[in-house]
Protein backbone atom coordinates (compact mmCIF):
# COMPACT_ATOMS: atom_id res chain seq x y z
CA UNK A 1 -119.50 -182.41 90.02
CA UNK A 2 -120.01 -178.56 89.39
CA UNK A 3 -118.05 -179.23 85.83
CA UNK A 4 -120.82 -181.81 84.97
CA UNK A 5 -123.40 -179.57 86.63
CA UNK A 6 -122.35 -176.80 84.21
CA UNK A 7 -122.34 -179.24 81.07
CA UNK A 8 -125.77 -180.48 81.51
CA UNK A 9 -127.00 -177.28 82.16
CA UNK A 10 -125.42 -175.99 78.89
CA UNK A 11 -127.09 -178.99 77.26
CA UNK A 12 -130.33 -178.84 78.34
CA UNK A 13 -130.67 -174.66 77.67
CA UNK A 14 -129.28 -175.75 74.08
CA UNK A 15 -131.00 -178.32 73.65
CA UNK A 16 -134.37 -176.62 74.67
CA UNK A 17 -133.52 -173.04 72.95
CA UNK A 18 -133.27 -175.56 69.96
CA UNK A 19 -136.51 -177.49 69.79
CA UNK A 20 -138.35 -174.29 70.64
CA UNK A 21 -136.42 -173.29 67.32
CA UNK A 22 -137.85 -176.57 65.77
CA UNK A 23 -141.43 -175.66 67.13
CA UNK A 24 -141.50 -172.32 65.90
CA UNK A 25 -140.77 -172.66 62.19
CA UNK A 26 -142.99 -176.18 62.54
CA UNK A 27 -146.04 -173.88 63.27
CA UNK A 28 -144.53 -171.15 60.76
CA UNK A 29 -144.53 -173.45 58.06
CA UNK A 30 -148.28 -175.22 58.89
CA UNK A 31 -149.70 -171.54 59.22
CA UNK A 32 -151.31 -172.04 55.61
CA UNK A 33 -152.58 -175.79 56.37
CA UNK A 34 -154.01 -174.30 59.74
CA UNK A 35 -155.78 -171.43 57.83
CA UNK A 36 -157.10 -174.22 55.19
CA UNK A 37 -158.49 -176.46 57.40
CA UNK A 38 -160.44 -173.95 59.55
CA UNK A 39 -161.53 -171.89 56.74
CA UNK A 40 -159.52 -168.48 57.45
CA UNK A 41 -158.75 -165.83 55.02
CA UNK A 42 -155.14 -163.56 55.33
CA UNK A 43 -156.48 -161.20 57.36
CA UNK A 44 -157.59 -164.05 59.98
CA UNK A 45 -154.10 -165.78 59.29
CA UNK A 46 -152.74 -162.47 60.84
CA UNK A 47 -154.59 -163.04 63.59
CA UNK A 48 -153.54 -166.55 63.75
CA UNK A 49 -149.83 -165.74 63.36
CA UNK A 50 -150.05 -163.24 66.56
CA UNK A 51 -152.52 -165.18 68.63
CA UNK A 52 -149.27 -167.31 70.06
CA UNK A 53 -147.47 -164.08 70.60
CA UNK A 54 -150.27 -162.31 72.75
CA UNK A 55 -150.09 -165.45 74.57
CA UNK A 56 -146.26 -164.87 75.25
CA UNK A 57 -147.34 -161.37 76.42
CA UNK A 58 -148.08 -161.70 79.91
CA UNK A 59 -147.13 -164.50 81.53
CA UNK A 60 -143.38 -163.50 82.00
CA UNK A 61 -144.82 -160.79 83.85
CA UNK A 62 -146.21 -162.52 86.11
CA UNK A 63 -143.85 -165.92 85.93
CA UNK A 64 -140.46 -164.18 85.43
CA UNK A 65 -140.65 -161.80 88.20
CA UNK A 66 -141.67 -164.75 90.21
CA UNK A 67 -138.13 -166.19 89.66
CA UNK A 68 -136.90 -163.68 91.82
CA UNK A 69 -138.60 -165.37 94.58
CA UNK A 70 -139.02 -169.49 93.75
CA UNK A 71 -135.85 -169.47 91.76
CA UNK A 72 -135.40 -169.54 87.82
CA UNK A 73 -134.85 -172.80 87.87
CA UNK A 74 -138.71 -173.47 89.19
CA UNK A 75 -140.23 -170.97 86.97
CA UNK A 76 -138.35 -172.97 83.76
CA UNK A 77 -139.48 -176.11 84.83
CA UNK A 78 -143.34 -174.35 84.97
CA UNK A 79 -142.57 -173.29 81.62
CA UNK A 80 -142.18 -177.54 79.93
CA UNK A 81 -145.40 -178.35 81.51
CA UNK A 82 -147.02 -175.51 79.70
CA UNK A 83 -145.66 -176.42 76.60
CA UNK A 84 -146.32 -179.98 77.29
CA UNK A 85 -149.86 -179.39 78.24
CA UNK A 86 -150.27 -176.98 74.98
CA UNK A 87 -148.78 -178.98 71.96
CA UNK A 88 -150.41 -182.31 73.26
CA UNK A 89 -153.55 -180.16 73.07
CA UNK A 90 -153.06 -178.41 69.55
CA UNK A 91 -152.14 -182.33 68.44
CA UNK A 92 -154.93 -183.82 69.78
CA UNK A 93 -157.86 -181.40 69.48
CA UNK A 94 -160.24 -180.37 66.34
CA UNK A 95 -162.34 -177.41 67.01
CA UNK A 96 -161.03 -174.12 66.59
CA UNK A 97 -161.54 -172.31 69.87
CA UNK A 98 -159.39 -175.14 71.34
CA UNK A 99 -156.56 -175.00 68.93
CA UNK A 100 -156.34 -171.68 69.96
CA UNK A 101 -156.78 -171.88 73.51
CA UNK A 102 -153.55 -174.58 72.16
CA UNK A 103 -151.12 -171.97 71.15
CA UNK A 104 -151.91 -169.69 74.02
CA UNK A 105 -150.87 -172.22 76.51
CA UNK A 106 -147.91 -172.83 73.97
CA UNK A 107 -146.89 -169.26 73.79
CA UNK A 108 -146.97 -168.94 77.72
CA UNK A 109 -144.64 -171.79 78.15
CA UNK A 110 -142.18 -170.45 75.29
CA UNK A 111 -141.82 -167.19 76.49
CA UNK A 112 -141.20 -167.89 79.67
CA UNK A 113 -138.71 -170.58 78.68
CA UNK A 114 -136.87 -168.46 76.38
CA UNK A 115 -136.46 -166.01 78.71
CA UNK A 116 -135.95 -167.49 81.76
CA UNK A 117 -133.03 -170.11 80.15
CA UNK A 118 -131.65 -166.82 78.76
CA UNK A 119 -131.79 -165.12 82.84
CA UNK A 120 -129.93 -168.68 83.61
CA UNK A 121 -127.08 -168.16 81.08
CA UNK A 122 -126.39 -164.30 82.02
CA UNK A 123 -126.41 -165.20 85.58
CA UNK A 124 -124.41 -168.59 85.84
CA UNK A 125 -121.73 -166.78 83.16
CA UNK A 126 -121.66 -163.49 83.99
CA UNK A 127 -118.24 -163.06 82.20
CA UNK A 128 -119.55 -164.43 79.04
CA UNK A 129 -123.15 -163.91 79.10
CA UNK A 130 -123.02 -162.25 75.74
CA UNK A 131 -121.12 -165.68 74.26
CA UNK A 132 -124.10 -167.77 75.40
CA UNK A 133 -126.66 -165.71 74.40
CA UNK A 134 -125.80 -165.44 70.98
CA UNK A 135 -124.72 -169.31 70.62
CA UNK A 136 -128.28 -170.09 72.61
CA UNK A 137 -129.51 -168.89 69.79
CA UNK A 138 -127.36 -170.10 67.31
CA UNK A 139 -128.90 -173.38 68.73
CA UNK A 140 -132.11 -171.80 68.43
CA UNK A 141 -131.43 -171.38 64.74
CA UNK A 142 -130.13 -173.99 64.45
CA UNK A 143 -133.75 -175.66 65.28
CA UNK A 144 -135.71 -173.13 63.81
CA UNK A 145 -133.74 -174.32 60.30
CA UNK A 146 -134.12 -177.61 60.98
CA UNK A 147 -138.14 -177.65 61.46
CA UNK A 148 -139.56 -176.68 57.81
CA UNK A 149 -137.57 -179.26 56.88
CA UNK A 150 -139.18 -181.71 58.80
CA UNK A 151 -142.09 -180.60 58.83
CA UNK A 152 -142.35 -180.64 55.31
CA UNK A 153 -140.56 -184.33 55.34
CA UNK A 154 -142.95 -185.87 57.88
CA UNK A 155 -145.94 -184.34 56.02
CA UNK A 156 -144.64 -186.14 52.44
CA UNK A 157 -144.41 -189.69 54.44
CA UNK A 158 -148.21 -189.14 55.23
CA UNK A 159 -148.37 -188.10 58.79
CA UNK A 160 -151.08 -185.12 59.52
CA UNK A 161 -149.52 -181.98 60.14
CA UNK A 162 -151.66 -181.24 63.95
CA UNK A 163 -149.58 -184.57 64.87
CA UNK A 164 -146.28 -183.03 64.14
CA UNK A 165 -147.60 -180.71 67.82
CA UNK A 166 -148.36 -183.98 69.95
CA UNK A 167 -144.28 -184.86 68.57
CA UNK A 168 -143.26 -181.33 69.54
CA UNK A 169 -145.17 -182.52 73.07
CA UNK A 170 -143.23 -185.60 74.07
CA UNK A 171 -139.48 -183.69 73.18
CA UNK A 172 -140.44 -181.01 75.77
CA UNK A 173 -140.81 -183.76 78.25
CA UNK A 174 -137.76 -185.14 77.72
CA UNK A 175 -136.31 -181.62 77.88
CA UNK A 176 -138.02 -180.85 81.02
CA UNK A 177 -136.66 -183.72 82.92
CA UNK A 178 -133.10 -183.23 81.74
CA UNK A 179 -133.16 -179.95 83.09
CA UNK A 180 -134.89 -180.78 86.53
CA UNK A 181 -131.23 -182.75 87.23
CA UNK A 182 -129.72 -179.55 86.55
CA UNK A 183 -127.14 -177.32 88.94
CA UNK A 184 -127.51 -173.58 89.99
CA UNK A 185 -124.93 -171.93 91.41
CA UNK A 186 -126.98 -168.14 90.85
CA UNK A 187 -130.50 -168.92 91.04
CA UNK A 188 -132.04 -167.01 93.94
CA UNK A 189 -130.79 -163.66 95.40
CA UNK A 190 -130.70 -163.16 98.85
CA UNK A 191 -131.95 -159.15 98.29
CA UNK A 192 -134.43 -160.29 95.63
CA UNK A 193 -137.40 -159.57 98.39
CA UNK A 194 -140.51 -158.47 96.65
CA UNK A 195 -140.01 -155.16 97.19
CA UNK A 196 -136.90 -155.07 95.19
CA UNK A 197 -138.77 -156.83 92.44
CA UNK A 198 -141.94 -154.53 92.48
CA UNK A 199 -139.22 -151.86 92.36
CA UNK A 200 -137.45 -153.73 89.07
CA UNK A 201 -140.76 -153.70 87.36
CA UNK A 202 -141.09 -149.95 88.06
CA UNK A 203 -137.91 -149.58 87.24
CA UNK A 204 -137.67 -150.86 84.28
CA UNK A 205 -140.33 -149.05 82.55
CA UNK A 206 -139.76 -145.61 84.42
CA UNK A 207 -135.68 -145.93 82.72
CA UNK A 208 -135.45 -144.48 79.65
CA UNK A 209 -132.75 -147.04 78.22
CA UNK A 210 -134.58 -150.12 79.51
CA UNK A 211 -137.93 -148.76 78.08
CA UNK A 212 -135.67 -147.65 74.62
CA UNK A 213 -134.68 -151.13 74.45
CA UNK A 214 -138.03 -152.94 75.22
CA UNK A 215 -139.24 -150.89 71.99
CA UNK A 216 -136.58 -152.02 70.26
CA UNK A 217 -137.11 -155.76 70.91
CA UNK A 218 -140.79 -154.96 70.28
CA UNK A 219 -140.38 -153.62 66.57
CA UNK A 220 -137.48 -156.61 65.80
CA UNK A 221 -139.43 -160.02 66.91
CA UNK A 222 -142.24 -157.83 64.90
CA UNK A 223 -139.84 -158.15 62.07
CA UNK A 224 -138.60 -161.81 62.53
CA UNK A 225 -141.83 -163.43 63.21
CA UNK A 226 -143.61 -161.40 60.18
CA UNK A 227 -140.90 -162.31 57.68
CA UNK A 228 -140.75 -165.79 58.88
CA UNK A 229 -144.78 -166.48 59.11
CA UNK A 230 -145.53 -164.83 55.35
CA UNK A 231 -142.90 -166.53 53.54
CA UNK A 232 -144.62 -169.87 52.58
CA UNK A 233 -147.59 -167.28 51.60
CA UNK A 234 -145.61 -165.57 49.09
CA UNK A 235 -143.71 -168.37 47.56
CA UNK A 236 -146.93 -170.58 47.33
CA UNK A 237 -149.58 -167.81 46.64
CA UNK A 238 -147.47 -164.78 45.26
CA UNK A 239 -145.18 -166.84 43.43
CA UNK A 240 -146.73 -170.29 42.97
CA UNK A 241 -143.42 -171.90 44.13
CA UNK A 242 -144.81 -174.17 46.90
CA UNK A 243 -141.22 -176.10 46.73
CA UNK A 244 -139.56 -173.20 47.88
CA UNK A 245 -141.19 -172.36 51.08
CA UNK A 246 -139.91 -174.55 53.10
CA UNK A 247 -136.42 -173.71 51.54
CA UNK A 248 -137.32 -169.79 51.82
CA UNK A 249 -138.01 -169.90 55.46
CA UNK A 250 -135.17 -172.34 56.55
CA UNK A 251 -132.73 -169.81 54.83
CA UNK A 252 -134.04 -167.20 56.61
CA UNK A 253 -133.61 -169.05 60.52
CA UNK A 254 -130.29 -171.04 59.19
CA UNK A 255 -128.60 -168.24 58.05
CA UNK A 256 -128.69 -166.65 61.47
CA UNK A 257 -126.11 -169.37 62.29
CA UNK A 258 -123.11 -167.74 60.88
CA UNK A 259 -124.06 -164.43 62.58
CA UNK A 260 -125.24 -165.54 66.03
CA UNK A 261 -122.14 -167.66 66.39
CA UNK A 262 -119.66 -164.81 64.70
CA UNK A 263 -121.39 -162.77 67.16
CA UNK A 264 -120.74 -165.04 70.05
CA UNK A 265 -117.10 -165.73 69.14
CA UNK A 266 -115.31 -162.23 68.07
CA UNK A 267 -115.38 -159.24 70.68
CA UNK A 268 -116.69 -156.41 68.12
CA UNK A 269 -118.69 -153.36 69.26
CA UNK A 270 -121.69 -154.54 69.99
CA UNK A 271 -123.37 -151.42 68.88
CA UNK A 272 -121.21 -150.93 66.16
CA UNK A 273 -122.61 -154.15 64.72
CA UNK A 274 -126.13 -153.82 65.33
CA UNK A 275 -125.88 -150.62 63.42
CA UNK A 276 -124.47 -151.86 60.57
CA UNK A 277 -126.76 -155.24 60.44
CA UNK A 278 -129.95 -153.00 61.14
CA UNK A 279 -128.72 -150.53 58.19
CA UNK A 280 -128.24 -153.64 55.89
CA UNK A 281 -131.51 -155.29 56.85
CA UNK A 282 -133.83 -153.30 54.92
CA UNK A 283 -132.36 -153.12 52.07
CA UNK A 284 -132.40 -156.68 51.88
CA UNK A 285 -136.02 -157.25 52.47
CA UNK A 286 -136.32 -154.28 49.51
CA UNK A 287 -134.05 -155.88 47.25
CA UNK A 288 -136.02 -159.69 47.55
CA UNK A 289 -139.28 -158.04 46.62
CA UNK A 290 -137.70 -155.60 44.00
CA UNK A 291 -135.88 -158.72 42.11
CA UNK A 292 -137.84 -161.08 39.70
CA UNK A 293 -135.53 -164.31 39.94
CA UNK A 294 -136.59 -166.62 42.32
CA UNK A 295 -133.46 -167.62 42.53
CA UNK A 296 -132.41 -164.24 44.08
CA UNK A 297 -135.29 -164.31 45.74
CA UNK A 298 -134.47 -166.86 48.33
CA UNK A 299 -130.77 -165.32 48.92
CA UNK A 300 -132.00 -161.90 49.96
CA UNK A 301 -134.34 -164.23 52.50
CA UNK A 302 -131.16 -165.78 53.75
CA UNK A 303 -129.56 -162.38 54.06
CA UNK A 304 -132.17 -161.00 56.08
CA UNK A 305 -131.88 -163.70 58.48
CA UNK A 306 -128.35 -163.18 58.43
CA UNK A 307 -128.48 -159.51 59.26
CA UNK A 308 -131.42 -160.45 61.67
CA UNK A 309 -129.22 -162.93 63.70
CA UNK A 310 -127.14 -160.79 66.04
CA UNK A 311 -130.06 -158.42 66.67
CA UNK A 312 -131.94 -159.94 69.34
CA UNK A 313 -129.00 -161.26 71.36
CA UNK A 314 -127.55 -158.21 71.65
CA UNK A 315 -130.88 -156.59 72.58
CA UNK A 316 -130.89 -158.66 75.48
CA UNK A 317 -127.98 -158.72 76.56
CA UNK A 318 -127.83 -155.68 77.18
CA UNK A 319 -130.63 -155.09 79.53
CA UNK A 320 -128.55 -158.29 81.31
CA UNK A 321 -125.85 -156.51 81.84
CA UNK A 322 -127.68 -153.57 83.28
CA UNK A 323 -129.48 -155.88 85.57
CA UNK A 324 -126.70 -158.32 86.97
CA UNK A 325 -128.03 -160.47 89.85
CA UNK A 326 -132.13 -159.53 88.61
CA UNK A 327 -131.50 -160.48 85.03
CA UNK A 328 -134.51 -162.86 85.54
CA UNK A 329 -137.09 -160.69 85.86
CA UNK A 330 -135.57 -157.84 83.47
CA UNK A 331 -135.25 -160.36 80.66
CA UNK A 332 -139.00 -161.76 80.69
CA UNK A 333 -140.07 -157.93 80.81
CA UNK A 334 -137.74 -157.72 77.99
CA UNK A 335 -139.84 -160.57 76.28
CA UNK A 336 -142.99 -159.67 77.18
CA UNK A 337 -142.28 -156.61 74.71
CA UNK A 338 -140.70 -159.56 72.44
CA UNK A 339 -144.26 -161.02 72.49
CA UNK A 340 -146.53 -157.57 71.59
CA UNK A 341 -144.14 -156.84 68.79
CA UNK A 342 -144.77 -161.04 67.76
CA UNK A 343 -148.40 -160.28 67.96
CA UNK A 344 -149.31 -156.99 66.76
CA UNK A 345 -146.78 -156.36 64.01
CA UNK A 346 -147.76 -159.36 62.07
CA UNK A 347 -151.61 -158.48 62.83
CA UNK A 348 -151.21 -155.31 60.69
CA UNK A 349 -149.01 -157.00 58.30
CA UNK A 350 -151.69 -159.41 57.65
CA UNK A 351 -154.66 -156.64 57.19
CA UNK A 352 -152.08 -154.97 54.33
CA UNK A 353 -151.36 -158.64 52.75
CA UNK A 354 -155.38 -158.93 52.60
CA UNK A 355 -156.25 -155.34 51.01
CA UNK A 356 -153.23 -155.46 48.91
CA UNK A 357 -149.88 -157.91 47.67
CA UNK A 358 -148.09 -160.13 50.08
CA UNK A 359 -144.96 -158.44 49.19
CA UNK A 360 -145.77 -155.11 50.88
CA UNK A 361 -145.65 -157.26 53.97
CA UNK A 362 -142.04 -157.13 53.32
CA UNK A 363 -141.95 -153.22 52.24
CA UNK A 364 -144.05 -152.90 55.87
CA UNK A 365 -140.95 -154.83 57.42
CA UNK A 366 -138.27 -152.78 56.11
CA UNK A 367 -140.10 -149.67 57.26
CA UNK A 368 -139.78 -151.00 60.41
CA UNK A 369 -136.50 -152.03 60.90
CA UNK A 370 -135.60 -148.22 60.00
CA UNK A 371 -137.69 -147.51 62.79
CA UNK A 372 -135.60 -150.10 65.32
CA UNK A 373 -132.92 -148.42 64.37
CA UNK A 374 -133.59 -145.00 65.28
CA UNK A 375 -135.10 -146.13 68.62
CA UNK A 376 -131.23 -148.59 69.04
CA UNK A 377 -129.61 -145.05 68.38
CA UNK A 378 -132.14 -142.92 70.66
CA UNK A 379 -131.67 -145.53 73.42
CA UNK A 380 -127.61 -145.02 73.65
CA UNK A 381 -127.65 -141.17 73.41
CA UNK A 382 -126.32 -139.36 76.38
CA UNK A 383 -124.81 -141.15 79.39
CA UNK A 384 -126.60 -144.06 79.71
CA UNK A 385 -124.79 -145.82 76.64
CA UNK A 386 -125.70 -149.18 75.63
């Protein structure tokens, strides 16, 4: 029984880290349709892009430190009924306010969910938490390749893009009862008191490798979801090549596969790696706006993801392994800094896209990832080495 336990609970985190894969690059890739229909220019598409992100800001906060006291598995199972609740909304209503209020509620539920399956992974393996991680999110990839493609399908057969979200709905209730017959054999702690959490909060941003690494996350899903949100932009608008955004930002997610699951599979440095990827990274996103082929174009998008792929696995697993038994609540801090970095980075990438080319976007993501770097490096200085 705790074999099966194990394998559903494998399937279901899967499973779920895939569809949110599926929903990500769905809403990605309908960022332009959204920004049609209700009238918004780039700068306002910015805004769009990191509206779901500030959503994701918060509620681990509050959620994820609550699994140290109702149990991971409860605060997951919060998390489907807020991403129930928010893509039936985004499919179903028409004004703006409410679509946004839509991807709010969406971003809450993700967040946590992300997170929180993550916490579940590190905790029920601890001896290969870094294994799961990265082939979570080779599932997650996997998805996340999967949805332009779709998307884009779905659209060409006639059905309306806002009821690809009401689709999105009825998977994560599927998801979310597959994982209520789940098996925990690490859920609660019996010192998790909330004390000790208070203390974890504290703790976490008062220690200077935590806090390090929480920047670090920050400035990469700033990377990842501005590359990812801007590409059908600048194939369809820069490059009036609307038959190779879909293509552009599937490349990008599926060619994380190789390296999430290479990651997963052979016991390299971690840091070693990261360094080299993050080195590589920006030089890639230089090299795709530099070249004129389209051609070209598209594989230095699919590099980028590759280097990209290993990046935020490792970020979090190592703040897991620094916080064995209270991995919960350190890993939804760890995405609540995901989320800012989702929401602001893009935000300023958008107000340089309006008052300028789309392709500096990319320049502005490169300049970044040099920055990540130098924060990964600051972070394992000295004793505390990551």
């Amino acid at each position: 029984m705790i074999f099966r336990g194990r394998k559903l609970l494998l399937f279901s985190a899967y499973a779920t880290m895939a569809m949110l894969g599926v929903y990500i690059t769905l809403y990605q890739y309908t960022i332009l349709s959204i920004s049609n229909l209700f009238l918004l220019n780039t700068a306002s598409m910015g805004m769009l892009i990191g509206v779901q992100h500030a959503g994701m800001a918060l509620p681990p906060i509050f959620l994820g430190v609550l699994s140290g006291r109702i149990g991971k598995k409860r605060v997951v199972l919060i998390s489907y009924l807020l991403l129930v609740a928010g893509t039936f909304l985004a499919g179903v209503t028409s004004g703006f306010p409410f679509f946004v209020i839509s991807i709010v509620i969406i971003g809450a539920g993700f967040s946590v969910a992300e997170a929180t399956i993550s916490a579940v992974l590190a905790d029920e393996f601890t001896d290969e938490s870094n294994r799961h991680l990265n082939f979570s999110q080779v599932a997650f990839s996997i998805g996340a390749l999967t949805g332009p493609f779709l998307a884009q399908f779905l659209i060409s057969k006639g059905i309306y893009f806002k009821d690809l979200f009401a689709f999105c709905s009825l998977v994560f209730l599927a998801l979310g009862i597959a994982f209520f017959f789940t098996k925990h054999n690490n859920d609660l702690q019996p010192d998790q008191s909330r004390e000790r959490i208070v203390f974890h909060i504290s703790r976490f941003l008062k220690e200077r490798v935590l806090l390090l690494l929480g920047v670090g996350i920050f400035l990469y899903v700033g990377i990842e979801n501005t590359i990812a949100s801007y590409s059908d932009s600048y194939f369809e608008v820069m490059l009036d090549s609307p038959d190779l955004s879909a293509a552009a930002l599937a490349l990008f997610w599926g060619s994380m596969i190789p390296s999430r699951f290479l990651a997963g599979l052979l016991k390299f440095s971690q840091r070693k790696v990261f360094v080299v990827l993050a080195v590589f990274l920006p030089v890639f996103l230089v090299s795709g706006m530099i070249v004129n082929d389209h051609v070209l174009k598209l594989v230095f998008f699919a590099l980028s993801g590759f280097a990209c792929g290993p990046l935020w696995p490792y970020l979090m697993d190592a703040v897991a392994i620094r916080n064995r038994g209270s991995s919960g609540p350190a890993l939804n801090i760890m995405f609540s800094f995901c989320s800012l970095g989702g929401a602001f980075i893009p935000s300023v990438a958008g107000l340089i896209a309006n008052n300028s080319y789309l392709s500096f976007v990319y320049f502005f993501c490169a300049l970044i990832a040099v920055l990540m770097l130098f924060v990964y490096l600051y972070a394992g200085r000295g004793k505390a080495v990551i």
